[in-house]
C-alpha atoms as a PDB file:
ATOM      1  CA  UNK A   1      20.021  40.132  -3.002  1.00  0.00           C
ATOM      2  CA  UNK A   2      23.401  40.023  -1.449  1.00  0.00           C
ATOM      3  CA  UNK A   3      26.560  42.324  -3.834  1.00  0.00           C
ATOM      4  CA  UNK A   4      27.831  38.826  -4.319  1.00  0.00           C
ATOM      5  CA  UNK A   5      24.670  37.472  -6.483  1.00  0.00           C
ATOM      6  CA  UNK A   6      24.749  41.075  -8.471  1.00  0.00           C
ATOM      7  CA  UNK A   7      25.287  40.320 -12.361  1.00  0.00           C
ATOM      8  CA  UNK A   8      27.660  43.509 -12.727  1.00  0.00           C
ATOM      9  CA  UNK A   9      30.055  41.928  -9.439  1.00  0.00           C
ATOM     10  CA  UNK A  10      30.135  38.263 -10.646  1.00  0.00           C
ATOM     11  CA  UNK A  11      33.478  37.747 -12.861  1.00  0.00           C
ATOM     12  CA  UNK A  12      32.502  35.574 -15.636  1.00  0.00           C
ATOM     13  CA  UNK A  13      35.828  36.545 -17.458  1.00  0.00           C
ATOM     14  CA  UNK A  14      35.257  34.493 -21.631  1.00  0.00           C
ATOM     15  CA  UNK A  15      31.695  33.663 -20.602  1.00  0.00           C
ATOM     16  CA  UNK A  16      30.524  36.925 -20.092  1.00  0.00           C
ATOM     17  CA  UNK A  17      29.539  37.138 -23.339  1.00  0.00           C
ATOM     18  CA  UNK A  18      27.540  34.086 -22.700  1.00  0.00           C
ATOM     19  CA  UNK A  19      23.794  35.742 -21.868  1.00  0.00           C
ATOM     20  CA  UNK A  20      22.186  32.343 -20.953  1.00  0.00           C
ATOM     21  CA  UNK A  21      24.770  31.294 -19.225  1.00  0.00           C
ATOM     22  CA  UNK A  22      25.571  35.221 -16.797  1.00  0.00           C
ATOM     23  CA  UNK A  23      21.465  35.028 -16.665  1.00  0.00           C
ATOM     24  CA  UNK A  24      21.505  31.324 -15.422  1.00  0.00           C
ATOM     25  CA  UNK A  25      24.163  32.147 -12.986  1.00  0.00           C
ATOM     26  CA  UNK A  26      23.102  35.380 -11.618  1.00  0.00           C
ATOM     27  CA  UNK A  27      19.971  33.232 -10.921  1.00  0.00           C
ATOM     28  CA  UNK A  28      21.684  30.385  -9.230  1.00  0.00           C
ATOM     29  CA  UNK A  29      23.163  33.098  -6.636  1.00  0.00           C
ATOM     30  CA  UNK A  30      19.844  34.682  -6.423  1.00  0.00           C
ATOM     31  CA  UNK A  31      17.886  31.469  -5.207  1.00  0.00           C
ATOM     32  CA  UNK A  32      21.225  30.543  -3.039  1.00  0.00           C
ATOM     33  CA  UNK A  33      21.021  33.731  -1.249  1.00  0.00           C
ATOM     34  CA  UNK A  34      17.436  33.367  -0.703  1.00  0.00           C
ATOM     35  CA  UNK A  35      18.216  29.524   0.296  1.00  0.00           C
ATOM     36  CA  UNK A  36      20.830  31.377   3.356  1.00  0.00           C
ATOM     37  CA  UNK A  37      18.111  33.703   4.722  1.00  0.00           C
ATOM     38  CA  UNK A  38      15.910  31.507   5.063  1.00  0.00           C
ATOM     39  CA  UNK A  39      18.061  29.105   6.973  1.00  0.00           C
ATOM     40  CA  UNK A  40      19.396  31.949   9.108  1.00  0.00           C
ATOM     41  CA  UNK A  41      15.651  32.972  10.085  1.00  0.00           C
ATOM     42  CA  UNK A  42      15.294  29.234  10.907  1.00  0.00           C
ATOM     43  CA  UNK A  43      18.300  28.768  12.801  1.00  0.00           C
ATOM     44  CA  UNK A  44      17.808  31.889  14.843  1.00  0.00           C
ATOM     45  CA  UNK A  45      14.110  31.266  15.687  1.00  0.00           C
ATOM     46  CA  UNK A  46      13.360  31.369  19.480  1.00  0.00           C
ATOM     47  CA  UNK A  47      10.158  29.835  18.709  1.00  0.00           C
ATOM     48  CA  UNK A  48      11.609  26.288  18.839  1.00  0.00           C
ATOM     49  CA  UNK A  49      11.545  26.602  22.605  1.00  0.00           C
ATOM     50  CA  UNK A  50       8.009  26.544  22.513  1.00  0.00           C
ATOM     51  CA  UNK A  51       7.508  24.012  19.836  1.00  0.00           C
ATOM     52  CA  UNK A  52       5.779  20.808  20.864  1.00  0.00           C
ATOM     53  CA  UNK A  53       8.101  17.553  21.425  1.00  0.00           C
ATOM     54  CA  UNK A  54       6.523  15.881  17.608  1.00  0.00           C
ATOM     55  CA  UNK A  55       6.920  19.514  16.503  1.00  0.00           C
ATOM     56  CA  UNK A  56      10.581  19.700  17.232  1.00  0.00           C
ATOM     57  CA  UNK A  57      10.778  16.075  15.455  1.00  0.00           C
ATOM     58  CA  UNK A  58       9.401  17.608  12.693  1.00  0.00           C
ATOM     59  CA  UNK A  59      11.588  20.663  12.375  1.00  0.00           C
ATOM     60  CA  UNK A  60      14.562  18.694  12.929  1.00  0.00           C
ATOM     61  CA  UNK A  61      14.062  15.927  10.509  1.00  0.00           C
ATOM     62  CA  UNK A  62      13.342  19.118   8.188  1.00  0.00           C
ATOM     63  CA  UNK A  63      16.824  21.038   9.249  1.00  0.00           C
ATOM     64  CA  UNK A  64      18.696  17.984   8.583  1.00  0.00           C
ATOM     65  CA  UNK A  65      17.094  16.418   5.539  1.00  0.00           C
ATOM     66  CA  UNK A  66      17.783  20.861   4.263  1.00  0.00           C
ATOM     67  CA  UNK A  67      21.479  20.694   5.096  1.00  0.00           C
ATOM     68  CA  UNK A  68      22.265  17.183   3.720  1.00  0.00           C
ATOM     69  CA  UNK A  69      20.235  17.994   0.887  1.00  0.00           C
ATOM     70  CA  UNK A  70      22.135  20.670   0.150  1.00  0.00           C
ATOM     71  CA  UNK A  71      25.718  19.634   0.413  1.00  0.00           C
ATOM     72  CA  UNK A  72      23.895  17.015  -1.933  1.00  0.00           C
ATOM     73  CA  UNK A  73      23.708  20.400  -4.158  1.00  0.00           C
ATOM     74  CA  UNK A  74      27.100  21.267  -3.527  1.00  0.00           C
ATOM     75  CA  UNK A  75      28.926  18.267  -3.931  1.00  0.00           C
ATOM     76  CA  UNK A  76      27.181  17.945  -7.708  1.00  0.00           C
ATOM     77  CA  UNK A  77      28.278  21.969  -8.240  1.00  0.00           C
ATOM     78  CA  UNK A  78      32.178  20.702  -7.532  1.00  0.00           C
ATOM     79  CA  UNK A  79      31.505  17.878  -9.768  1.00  0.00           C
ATOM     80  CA  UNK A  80      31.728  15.187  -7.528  1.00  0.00           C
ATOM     81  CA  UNK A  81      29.537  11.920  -7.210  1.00  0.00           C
ATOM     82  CA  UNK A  82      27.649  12.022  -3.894  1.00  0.00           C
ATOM     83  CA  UNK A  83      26.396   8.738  -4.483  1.00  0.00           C
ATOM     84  CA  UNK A  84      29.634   7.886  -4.212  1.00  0.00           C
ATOM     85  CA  UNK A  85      30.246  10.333  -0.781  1.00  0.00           C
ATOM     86  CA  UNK A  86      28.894   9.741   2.696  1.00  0.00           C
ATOM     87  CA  UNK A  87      26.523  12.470   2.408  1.00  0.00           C
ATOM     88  CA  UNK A  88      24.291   9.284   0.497  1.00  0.00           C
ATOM     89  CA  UNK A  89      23.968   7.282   3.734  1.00  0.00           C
ATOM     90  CA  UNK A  90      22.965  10.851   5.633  1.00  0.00           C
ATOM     91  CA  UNK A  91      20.414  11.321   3.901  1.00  0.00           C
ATOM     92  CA  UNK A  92      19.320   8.072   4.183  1.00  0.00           C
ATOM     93  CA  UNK A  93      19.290   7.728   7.585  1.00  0.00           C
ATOM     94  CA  UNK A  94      17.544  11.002   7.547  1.00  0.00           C
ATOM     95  CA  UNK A  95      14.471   9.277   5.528  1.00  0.00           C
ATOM     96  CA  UNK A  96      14.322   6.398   7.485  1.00  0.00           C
ATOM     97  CA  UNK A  97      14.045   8.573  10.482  1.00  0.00           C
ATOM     98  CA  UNK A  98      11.333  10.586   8.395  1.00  0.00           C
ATOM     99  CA  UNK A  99       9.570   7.202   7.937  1.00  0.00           C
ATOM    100  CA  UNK A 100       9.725   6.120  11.269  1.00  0.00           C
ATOM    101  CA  UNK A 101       8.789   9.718  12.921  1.00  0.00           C
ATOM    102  CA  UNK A 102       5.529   9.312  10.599  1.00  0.00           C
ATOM    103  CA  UNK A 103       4.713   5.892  11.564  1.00  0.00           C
ATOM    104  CA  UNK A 104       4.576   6.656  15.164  1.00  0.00           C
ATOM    105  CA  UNK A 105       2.702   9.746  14.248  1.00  0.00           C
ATOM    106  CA  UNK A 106      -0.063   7.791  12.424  1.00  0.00           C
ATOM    107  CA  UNK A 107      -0.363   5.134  15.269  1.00  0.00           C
ATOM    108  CA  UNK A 108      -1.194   8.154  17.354  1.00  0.00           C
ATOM    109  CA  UNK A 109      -3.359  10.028  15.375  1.00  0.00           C
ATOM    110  CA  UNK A 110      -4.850   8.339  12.238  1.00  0.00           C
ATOM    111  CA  UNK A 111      -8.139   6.593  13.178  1.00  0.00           C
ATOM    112  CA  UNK A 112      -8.110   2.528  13.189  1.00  0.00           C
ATOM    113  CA  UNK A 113     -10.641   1.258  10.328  1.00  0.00           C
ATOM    114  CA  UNK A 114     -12.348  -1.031  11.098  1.00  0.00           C
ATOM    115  CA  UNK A 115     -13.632  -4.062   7.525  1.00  0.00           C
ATOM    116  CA  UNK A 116     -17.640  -3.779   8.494  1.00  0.00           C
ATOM    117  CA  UNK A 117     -17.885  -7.144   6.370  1.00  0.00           C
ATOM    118  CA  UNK A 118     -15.738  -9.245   8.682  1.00  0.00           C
ATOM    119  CA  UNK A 119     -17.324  -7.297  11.726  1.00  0.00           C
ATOM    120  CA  UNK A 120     -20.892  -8.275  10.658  1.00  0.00           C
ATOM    121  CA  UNK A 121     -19.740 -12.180  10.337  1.00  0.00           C
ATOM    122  CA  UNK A 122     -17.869 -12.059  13.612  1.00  0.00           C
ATOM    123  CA  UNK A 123     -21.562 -10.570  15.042  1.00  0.00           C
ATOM    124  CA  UNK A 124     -23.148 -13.475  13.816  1.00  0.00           C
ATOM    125  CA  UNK A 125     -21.262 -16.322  14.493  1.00  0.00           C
ATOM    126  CA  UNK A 126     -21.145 -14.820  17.751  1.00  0.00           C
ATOM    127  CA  UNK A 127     -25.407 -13.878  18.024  1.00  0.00           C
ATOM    128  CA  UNK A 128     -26.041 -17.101  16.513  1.00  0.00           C
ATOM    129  CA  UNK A 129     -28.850 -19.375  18.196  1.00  0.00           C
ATOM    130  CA  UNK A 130     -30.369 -22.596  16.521  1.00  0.00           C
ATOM    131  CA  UNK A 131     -33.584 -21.731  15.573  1.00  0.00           C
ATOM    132  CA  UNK A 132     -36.567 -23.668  17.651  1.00  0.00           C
ATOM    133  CA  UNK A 133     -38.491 -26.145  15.773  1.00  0.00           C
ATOM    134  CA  UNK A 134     -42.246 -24.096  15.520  1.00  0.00           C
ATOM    135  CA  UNK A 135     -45.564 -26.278  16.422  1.00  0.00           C
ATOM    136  CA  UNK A 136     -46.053 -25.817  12.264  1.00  0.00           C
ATOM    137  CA  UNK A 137     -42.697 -28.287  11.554  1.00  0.00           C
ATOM    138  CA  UNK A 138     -43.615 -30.767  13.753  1.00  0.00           C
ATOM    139  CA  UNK A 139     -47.055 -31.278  12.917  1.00  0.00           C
ATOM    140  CA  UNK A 140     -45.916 -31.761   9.055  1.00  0.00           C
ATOM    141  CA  UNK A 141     -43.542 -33.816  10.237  1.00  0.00           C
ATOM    142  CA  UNK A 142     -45.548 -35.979  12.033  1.00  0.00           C
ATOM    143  CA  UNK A 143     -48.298 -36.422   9.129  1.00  0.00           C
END
C-alpha cells in the first residue's frame, strides 16, 4: 500500500467524520494501487518476447480491453458519461477484435462435429443397391 492510499494521509476535510465513506475510500485507493502494480509487472515483463504469436494476441487484447476499461473507471469517477466519450467505441473495437481473435482460434483448434444422423443417411443413399429378386419371389409369382 502506497502513503497515498494510507487512511491517516488522505484529506477528507467535513467527511472525515464520515466512517463509511474514509473506509470506502481508503479501499478504493487500496484496490487502485494494487490495480498499478499489477499493470507495472505486466508492462515490464520480458516474457512477452517469448510468448507465442496467439499468445501475444491474447495479452494484447487483454492490455487494451485493461486500459480502456479503466479510463471507463475514470471517466465515471470525474462524473462524466463515457457512453457519451470515445472511450465507448474503444472498447468496442476492442471486443470485436476479442470476438474475432476467438473465432479464428476455434477454427484452429475446436474439433469439427460431425450430425451421425445425416452421416448414416448420406451412407445409405450412397451403399444403396436394389435388392435381387430371390428364386422364392419368382416362383410365388409365377403360381
Amino acid at each position: 500500500m502506497s502513503e497515498e492510499s494510507n487512511p491517516e494521509l488522505l484529506d477528507f476535510a467535513e467527511l472525515s467524520k464520515d466512517a463509511k465513506f474514509t473506509a470506502t475510500m481508503s479501499e478504493f485507493h487500496e484496490h487502485v494501487d494494487k490495480i498499478g502494480n499489477f499493470i507495472q509487472a505486466a508492462c515490464s515483463s520480458s516474457v512477452y518476447d517469448e510468448l507465442s504469436l496467439e499468445d501475444k494476441v491474447k495479452y494484447d487484447l487483454f492490455m487494451t480491453y485493461s486500459m480502456n476499461s479503466l479510463f471507463w473507471l475514470y471517466l465515471r469517477t470525474q462524473g462524466l458519461d463515457p457512453l457519451k466519450h470515445p472511450v465507448k467505441s474503444e472498447i468496442d473495437r476492442v471486443r470485436t477484435y476479442n470476438t474475432r481473435a476467438k473465432q479464428v482460434y476455434d477454427r484452429k483448434y475446436v474439433m469439427k462435429h460431425i450430425d451421425k444422423e445425416a452421416a448414416g443417411r448420406f451412407i445409405r443413399s450412397g451403399l444403396w443397391e436394389p435388392k435381387e429378386k430371390s428364386n422364392e419371389n419368382v416362383k410365388e409369382q409365377g403360381t
